[in-house]
PDB file of N, CA and C in Angstrom:
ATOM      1  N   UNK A   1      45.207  30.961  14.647  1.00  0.00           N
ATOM      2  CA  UNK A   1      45.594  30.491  13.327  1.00  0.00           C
ATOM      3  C   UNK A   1      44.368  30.372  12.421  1.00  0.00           C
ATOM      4  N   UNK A   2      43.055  30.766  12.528  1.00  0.00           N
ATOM      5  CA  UNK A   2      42.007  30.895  11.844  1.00  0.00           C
ATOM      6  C   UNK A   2      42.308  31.319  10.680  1.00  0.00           C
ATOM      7  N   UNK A   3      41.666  30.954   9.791  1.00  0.00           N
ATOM      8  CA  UNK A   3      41.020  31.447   8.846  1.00  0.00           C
ATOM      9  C   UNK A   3      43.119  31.351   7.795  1.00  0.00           C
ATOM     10  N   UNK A   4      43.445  30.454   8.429  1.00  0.00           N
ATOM     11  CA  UNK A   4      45.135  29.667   7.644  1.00  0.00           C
ATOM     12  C   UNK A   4      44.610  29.742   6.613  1.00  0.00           C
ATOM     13  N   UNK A   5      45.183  29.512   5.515  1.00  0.00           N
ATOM     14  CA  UNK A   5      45.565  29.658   4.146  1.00  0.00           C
ATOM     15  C   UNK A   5      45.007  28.070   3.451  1.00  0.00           C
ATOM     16  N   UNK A   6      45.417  27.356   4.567  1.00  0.00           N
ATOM     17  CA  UNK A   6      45.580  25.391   4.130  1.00  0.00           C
ATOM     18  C   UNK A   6      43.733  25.311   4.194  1.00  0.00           C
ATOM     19  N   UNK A   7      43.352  25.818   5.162  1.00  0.00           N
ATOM     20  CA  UNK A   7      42.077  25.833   5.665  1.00  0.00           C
ATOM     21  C   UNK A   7      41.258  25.527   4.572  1.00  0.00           C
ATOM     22  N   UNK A   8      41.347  26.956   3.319  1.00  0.00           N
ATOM     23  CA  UNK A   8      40.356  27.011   2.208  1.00  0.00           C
ATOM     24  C   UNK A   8      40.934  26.057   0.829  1.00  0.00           C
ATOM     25  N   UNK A   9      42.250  25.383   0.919  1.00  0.00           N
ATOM     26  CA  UNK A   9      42.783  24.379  -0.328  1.00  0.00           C
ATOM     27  C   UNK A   9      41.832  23.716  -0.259  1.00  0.00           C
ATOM     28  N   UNK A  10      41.857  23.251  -1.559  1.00  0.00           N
ATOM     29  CA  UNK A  10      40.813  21.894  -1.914  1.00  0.00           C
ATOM     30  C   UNK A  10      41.819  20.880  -1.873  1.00  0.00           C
ATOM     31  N   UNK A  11      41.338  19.651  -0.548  1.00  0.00           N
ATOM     32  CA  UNK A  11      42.074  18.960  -0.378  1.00  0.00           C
ATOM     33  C   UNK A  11      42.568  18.041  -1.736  1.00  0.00           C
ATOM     34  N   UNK A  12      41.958  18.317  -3.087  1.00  0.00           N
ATOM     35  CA  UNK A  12      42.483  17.355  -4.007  1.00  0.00           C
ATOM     36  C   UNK A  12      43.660  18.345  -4.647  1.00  0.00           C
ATOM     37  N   UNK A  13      44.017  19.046  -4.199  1.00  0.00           N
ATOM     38  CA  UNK A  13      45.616  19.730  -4.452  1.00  0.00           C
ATOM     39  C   UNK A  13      46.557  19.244  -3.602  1.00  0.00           C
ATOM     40  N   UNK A  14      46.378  19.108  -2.599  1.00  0.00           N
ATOM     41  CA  UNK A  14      47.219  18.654  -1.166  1.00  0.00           C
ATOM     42  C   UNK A  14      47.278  16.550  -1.917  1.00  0.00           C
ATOM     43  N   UNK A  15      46.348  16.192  -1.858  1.00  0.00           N
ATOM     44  CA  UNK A  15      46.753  14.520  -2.137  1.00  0.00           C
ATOM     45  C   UNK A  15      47.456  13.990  -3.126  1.00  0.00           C
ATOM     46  N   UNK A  16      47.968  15.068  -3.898  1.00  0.00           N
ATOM     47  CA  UNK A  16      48.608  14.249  -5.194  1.00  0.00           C
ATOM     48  C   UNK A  16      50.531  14.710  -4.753  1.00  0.00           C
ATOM     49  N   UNK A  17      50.493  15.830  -3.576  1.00  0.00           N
ATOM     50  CA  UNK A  17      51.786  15.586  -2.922  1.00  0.00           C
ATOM     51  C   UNK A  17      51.998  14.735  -2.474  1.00  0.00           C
ATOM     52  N   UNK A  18      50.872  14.443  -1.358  1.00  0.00           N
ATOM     53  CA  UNK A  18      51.284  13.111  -0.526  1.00  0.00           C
ATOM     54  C   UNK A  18      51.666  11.643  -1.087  1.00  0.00           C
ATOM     55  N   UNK A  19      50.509  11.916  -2.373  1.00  0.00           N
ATOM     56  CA  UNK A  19      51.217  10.563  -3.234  1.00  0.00           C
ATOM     57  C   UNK A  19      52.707  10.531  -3.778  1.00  0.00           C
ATOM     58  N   UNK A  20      53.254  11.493  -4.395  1.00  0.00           N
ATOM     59  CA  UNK A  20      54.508  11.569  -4.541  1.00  0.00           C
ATOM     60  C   UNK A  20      55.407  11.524  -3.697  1.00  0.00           C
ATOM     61  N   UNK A  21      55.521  12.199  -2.562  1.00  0.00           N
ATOM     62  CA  UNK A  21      55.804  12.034  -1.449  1.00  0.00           C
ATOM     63  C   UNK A  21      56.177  10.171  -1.151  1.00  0.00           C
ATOM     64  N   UNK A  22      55.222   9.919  -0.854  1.00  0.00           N
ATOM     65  CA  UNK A  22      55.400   8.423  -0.987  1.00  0.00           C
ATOM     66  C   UNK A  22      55.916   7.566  -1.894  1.00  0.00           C
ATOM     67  N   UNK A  23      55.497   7.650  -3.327  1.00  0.00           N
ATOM     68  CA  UNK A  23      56.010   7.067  -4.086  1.00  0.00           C
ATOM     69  C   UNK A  23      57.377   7.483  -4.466  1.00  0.00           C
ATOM     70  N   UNK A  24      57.920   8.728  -3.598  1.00  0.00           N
ATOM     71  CA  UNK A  24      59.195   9.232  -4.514  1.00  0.00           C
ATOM     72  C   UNK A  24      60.204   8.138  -3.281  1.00  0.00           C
ATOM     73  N   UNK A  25      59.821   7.640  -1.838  1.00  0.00           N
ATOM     74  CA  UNK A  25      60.273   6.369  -1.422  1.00  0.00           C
ATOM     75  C   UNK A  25      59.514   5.208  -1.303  1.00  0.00           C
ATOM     76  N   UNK A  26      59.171   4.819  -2.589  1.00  0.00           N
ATOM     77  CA  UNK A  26      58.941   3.426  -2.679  1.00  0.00           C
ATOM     78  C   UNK A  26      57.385   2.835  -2.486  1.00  0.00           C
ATOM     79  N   UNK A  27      56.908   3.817  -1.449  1.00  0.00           N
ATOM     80  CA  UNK A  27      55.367   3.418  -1.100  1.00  0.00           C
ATOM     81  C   UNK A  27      54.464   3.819  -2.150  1.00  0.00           C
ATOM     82  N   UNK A  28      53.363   3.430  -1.890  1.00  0.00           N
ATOM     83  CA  UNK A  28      52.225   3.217  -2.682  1.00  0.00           C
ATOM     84  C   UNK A  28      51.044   4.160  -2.725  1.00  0.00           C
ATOM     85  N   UNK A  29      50.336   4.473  -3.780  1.00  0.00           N
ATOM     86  CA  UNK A  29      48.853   5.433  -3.350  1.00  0.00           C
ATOM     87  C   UNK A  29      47.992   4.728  -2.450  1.00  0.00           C
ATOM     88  N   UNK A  30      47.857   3.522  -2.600  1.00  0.00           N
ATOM     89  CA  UNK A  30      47.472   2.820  -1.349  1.00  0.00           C
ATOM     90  C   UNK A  30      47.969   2.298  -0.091  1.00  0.00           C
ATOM     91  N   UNK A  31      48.829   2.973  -0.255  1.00  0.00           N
ATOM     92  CA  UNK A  31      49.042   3.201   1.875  1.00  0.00           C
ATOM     93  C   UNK A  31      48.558   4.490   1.967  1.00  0.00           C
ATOM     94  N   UNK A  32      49.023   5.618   1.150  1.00  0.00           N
ATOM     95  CA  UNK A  32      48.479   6.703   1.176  1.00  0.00           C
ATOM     96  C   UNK A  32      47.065   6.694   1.504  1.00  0.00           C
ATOM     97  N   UNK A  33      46.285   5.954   0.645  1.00  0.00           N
ATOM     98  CA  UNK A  33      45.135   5.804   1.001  1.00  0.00           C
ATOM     99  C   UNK A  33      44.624   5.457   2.200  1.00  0.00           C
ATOM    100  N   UNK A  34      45.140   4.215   2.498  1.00  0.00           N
ATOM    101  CA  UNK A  34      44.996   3.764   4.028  1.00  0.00           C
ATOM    102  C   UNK A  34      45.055   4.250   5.132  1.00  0.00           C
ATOM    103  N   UNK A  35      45.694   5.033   4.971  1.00  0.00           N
ATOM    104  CA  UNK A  35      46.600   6.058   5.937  1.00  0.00           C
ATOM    105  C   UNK A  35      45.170   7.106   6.309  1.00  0.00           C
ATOM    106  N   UNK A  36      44.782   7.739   5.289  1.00  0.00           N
ATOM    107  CA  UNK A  36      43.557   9.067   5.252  1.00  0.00           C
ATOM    108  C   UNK A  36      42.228   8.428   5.964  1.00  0.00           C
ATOM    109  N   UNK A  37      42.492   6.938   5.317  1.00  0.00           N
ATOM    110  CA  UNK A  37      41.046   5.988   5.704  1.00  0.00           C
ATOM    111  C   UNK A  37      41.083   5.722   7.478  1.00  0.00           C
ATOM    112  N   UNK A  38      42.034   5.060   7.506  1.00  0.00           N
ATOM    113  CA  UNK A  38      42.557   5.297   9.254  1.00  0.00           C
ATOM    114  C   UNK A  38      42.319   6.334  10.250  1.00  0.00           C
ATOM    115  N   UNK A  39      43.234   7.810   9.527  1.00  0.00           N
ATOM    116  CA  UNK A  39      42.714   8.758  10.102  1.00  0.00           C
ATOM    117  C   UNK A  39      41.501   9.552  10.457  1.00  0.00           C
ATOM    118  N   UNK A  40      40.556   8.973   8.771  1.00  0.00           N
ATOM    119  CA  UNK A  40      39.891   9.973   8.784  1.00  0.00           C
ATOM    120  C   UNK A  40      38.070   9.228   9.015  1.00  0.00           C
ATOM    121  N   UNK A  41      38.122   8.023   8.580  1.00  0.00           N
ATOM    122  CA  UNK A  41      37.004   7.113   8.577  1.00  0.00           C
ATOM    123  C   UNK A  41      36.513   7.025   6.953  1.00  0.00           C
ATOM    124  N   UNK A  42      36.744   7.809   5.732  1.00  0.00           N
ATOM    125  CA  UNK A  42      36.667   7.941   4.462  1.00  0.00           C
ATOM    126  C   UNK A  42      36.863   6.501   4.057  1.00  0.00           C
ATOM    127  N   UNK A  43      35.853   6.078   3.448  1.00  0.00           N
ATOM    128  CA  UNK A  43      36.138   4.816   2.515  1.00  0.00           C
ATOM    129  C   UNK A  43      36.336   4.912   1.312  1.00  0.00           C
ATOM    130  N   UNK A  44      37.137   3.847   0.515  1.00  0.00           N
ATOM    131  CA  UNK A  44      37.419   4.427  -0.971  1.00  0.00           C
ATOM    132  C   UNK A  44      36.726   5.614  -1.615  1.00  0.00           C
ATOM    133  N   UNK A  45      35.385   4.923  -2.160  1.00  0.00           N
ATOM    134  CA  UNK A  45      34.563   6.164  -2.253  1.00  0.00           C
ATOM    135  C   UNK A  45      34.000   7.580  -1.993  1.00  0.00           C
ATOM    136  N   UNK A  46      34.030   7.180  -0.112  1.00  0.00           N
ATOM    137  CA  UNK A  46      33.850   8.783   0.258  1.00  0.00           C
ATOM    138  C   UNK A  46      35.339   9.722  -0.023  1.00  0.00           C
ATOM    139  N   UNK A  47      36.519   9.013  -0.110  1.00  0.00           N
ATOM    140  CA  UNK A  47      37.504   9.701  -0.483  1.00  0.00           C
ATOM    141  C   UNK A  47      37.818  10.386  -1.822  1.00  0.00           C
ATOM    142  N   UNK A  48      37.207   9.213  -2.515  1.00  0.00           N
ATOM    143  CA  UNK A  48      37.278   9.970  -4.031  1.00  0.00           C
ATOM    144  C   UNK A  48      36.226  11.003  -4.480  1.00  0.00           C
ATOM    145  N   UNK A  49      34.871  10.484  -3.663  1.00  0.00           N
ATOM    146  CA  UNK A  49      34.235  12.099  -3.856  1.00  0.00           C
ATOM    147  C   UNK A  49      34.644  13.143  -3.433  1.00  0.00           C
ATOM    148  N   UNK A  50      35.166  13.006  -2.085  1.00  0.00           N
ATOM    149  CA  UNK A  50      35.577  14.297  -1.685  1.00  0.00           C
ATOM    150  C   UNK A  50      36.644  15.375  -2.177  1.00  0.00           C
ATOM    151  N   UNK A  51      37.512  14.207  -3.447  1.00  0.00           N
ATOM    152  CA  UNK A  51      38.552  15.077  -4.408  1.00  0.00           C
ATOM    153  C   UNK A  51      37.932  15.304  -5.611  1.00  0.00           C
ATOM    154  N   UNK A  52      36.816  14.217  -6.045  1.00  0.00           N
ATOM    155  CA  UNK A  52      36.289  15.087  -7.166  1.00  0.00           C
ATOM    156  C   UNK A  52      35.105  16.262  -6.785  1.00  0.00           C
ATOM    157  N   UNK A  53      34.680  16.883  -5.918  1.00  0.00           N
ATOM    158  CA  UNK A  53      33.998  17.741  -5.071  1.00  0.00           C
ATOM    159  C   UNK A  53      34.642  18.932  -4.953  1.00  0.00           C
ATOM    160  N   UNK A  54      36.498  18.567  -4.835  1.00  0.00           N
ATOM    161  CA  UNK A  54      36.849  19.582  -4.684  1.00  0.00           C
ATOM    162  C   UNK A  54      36.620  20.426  -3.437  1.00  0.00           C
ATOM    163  N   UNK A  55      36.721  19.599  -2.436  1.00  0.00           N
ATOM    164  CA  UNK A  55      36.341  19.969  -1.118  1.00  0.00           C
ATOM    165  C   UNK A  55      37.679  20.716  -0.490  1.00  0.00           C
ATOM    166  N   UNK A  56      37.304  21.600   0.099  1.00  0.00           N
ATOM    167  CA  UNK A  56      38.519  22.545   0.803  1.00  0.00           C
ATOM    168  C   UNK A  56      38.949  21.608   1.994  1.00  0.00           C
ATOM    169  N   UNK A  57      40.219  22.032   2.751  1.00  0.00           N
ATOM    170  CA  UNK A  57      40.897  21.377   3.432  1.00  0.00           C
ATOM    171  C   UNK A  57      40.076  20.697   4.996  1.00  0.00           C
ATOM    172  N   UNK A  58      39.410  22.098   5.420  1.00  0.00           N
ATOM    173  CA  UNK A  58      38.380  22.309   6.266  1.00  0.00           C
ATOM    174  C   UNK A  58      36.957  21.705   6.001  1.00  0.00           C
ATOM    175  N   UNK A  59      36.643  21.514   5.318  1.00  0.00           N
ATOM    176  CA  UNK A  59      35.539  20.573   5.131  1.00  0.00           C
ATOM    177  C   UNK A  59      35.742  18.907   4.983  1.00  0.00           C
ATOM    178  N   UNK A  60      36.618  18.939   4.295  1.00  0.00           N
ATOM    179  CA  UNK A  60      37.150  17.247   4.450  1.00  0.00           C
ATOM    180  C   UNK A  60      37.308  17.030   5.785  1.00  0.00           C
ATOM    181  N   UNK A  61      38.135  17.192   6.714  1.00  0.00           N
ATOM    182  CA  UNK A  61      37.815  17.184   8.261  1.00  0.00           C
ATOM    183  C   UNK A  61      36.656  17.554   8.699  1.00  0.00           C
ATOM    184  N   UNK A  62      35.717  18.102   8.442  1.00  0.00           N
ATOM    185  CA  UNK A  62      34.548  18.502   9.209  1.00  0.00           C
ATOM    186  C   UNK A  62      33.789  17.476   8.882  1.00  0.00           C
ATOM    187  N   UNK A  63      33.742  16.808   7.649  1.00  0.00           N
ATOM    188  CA  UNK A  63      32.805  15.631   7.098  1.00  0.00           C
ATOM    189  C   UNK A  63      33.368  14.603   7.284  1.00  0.00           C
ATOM    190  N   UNK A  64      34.466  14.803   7.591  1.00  0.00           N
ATOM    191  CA  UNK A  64      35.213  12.968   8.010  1.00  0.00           C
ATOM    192  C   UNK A  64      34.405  12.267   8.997  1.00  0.00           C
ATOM    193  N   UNK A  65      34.338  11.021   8.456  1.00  0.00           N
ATOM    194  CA  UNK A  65      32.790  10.260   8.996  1.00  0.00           C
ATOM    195  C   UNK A  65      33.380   9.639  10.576  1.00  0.00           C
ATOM    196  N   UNK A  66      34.113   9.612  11.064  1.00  0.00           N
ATOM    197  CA  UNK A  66      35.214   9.532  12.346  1.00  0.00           C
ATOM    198  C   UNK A  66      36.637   9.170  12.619  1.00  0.00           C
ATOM    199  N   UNK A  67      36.993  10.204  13.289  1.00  0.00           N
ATOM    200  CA  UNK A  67      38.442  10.443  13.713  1.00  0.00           C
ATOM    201  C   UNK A  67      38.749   9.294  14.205  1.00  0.00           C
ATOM    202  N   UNK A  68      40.242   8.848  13.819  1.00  0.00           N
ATOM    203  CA  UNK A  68      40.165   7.839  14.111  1.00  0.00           C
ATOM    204  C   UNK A  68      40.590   7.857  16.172  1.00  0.00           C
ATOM    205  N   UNK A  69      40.092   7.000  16.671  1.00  0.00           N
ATOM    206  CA  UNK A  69      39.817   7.628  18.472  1.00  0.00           C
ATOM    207  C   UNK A  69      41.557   7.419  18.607  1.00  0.00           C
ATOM    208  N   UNK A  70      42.439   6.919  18.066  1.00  0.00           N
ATOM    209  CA  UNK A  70      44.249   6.761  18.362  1.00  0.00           C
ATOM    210  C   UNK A  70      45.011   7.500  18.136  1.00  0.00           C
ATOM    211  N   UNK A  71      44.240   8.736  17.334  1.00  0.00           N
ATOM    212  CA  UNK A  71      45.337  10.050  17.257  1.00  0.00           C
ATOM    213  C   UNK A  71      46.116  10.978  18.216  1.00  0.00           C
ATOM    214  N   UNK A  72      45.704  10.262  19.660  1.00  0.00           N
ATOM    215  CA  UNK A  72      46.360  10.865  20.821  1.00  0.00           C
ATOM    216  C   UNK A  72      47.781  10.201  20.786  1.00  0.00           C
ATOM    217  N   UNK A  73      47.969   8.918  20.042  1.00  0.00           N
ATOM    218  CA  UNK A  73      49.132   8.519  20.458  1.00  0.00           C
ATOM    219  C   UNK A  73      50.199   9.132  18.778  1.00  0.00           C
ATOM    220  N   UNK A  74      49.611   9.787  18.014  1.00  0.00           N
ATOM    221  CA  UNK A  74      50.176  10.514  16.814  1.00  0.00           C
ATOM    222  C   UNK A  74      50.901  11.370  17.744  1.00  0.00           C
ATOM    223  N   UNK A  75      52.218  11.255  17.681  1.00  0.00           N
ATOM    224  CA  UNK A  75      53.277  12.353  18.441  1.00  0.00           C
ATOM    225  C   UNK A  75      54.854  12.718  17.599  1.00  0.00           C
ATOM    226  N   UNK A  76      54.837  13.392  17.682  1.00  0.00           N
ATOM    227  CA  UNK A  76      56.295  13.763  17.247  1.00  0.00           C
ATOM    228  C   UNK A  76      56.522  15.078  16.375  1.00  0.00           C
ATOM    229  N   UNK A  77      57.581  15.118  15.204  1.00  0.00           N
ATOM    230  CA  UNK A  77      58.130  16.654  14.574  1.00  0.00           C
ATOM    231  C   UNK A  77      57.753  16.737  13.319  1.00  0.00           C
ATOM    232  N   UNK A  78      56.610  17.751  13.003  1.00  0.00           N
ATOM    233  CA  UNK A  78      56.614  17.635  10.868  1.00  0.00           C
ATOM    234  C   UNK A  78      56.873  19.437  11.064  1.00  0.00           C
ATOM    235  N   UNK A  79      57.296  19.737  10.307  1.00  0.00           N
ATOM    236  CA  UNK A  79      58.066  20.786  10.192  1.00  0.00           C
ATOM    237  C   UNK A  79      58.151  21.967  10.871  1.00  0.00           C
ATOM    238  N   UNK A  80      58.868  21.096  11.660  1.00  0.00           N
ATOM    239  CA  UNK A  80      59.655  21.873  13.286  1.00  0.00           C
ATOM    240  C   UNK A  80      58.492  22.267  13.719  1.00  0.00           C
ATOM    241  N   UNK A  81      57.267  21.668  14.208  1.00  0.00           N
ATOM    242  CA  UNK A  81      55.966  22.108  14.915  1.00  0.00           C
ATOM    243  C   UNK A  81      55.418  20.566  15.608  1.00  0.00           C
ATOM    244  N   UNK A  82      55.964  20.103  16.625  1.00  0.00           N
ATOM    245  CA  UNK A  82      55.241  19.307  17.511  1.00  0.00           C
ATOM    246  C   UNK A  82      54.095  18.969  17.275  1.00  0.00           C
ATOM    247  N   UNK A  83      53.415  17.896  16.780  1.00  0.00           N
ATOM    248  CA  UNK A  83      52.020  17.521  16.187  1.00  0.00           C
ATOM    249  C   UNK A  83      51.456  17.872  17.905  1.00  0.00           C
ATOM    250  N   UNK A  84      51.237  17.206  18.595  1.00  0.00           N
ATOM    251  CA  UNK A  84      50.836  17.155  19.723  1.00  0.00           C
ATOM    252  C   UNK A  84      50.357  18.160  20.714  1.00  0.00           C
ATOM    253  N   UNK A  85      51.420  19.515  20.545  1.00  0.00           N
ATOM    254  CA  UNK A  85      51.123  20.562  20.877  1.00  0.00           C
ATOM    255  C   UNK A  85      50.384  21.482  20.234  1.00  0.00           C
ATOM    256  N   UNK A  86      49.406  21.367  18.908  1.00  0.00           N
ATOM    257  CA  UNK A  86      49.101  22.038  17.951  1.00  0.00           C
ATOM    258  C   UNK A  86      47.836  22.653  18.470  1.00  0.00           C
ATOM    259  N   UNK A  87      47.510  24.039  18.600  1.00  0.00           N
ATOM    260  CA  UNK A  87      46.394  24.088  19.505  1.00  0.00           C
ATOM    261  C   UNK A  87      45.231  24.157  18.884  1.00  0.00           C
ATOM    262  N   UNK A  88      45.278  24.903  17.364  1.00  0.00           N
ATOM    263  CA  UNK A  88      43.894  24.781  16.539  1.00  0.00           C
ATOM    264  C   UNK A  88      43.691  22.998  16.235  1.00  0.00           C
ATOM    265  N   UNK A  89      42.397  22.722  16.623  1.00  0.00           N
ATOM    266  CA  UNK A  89      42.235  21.590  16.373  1.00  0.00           C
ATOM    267  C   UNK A  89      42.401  21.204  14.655  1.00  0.00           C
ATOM    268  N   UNK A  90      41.523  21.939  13.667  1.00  0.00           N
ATOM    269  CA  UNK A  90      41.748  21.377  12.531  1.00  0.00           C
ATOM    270  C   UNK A  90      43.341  21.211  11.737  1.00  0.00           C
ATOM    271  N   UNK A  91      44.687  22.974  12.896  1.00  0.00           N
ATOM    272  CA  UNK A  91      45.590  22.630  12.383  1.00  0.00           C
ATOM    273  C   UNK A  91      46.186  21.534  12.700  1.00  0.00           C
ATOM    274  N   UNK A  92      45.803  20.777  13.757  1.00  0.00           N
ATOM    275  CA  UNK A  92      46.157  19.421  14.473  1.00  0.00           C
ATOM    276  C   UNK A  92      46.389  18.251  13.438  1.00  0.00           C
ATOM    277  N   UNK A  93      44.749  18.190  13.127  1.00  0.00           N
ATOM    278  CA  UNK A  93      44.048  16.740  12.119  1.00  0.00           C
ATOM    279  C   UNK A  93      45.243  17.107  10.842  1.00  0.00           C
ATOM    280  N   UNK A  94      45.603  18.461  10.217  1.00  0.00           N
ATOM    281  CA  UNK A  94      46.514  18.736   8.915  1.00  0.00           C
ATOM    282  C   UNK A  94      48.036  17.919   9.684  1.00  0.00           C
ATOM    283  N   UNK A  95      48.061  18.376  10.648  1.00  0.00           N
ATOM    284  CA  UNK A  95      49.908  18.042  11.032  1.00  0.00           C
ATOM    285  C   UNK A  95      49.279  16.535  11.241  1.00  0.00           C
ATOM    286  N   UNK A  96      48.813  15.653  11.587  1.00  0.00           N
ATOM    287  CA  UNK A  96      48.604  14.416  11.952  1.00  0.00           C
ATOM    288  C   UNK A  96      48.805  13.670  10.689  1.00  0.00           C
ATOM    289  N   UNK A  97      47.987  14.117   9.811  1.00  0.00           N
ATOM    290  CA  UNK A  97      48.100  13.273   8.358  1.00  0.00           C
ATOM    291  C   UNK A  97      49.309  13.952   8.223  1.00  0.00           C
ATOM    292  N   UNK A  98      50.122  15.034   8.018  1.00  0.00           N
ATOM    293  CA  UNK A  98      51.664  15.304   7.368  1.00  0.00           C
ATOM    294  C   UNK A  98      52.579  14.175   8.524  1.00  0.00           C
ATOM    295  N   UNK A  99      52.288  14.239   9.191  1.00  0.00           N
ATOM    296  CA  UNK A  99      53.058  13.232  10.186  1.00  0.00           C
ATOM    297  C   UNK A  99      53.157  11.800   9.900  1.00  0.00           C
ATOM    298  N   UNK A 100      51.231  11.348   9.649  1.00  0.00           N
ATOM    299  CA  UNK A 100      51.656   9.961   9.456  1.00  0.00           C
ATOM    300  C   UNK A 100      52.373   9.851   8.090  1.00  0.00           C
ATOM    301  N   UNK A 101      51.652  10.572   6.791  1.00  0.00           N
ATOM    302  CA  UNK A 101      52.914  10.364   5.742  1.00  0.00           C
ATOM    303  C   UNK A 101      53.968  10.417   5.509  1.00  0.00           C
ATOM    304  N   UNK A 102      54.546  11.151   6.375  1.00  0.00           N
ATOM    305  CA  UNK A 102      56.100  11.413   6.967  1.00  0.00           C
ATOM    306  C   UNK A 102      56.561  10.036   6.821  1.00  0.00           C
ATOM    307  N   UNK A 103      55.840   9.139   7.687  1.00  0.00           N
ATOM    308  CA  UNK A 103      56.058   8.056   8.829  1.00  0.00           C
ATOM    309  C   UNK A 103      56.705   6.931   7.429  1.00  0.00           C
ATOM    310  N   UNK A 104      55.174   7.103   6.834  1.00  0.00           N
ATOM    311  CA  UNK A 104      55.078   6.253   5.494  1.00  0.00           C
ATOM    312  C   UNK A 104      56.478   6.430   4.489  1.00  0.00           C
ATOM    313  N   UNK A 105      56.658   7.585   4.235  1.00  0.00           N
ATOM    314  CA  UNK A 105      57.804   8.127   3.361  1.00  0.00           C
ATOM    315  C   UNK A 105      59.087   7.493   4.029  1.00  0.00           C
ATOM    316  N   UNK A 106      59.283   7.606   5.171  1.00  0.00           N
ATOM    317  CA  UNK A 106      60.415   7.024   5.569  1.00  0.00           C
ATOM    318  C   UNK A 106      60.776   5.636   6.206  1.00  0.00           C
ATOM    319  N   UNK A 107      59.554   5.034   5.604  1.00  0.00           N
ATOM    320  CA  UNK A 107      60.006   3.421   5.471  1.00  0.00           C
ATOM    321  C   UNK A 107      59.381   2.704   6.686  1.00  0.00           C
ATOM    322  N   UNK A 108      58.615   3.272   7.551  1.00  0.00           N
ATOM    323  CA  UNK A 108      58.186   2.875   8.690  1.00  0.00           C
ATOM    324  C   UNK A 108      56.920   1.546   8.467  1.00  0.00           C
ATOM    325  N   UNK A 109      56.865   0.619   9.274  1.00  0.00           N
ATOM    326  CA  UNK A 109      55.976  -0.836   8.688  1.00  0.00           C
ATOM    327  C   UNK A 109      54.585   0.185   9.114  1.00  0.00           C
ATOM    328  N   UNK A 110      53.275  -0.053   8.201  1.00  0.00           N
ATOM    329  CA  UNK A 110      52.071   0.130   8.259  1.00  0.00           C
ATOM    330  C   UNK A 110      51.846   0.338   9.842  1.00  0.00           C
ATOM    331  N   UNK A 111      51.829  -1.158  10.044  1.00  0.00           N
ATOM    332  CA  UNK A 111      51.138  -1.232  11.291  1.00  0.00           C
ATOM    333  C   UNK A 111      51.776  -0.138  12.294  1.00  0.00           C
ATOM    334  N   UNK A 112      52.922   0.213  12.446  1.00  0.00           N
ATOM    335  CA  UNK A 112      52.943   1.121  13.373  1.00  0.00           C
ATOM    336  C   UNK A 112      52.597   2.518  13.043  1.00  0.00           C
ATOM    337  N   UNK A 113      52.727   2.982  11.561  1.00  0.00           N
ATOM    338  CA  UNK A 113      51.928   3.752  11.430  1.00  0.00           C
ATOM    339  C   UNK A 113      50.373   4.034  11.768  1.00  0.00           C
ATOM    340  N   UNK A 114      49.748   3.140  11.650  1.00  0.00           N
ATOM    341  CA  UNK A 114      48.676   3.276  12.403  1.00  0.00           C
ATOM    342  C   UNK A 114      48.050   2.613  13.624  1.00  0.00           C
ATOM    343  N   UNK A 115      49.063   2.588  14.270  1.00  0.00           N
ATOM    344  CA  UNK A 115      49.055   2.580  15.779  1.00  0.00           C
ATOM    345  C   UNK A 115      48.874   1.488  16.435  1.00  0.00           C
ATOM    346  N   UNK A 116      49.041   0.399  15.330  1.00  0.00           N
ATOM    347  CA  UNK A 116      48.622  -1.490  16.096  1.00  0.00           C
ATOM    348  C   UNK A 116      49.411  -2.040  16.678  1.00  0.00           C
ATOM    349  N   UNK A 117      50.918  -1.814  17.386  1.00  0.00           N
ATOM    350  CA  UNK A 117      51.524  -2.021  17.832  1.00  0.00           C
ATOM    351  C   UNK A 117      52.065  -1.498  18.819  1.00  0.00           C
TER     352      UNK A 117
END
């Protein structure tokens, strides 16, 4: 799956779905946020540079300051592709965040979105 299509987006095209996404049920840019920060180790700031940077999809994961170590227990279906079984790693880290926002979109409490329970 090299050299995917999602690979070269600048992830600040991809985040303003996820915000809608969310807000079109009820949630917030800040779970959204939380959510990337969780996954990705990005703090406010390193997040917002990395959309005004205009950083491709693949580099935002490559610079993410650490994964968060609980993404083994990220499991389940984002569009009809098993997060879990995903064998390119970076297409992994993409289905993980579509997953947890999934999670978010459909009303699920924080905390189990990110794995404290």
């Amino acid at each position: 799956m090299s050299g995917h299509r999602i690979f070269t987006m600048p992830f600040a095209k991809i985040y303003p779905a996820y915000i809608q996404k969310a807000e079109r049920k009820g949630r917030t840019q800040s779970e959204v946020d939380t959510i990337i920060n969780w996954l990705t180790g990005y703090d406010a700031a390193g997040l917002q540079q990395q959309l005004d940077q205009q950083t491709d999809v693949e580099t935002f994961f490559a610079q993410a300051p650490a994964m968060n170590p609980n993404t083994a227990l990220i499991k389940g279906v984002v569009c009809g592709i098993r997060v879990e079984e995903v064998e390119d790693p970076l297409m992994q880290k993409i289905r993980w965040l579509d997953k947890l926002i999934d999670e978010l979109a459909k009303g699920k409490a924080m905390e189990k979105i990110l794995r404290q329970s």
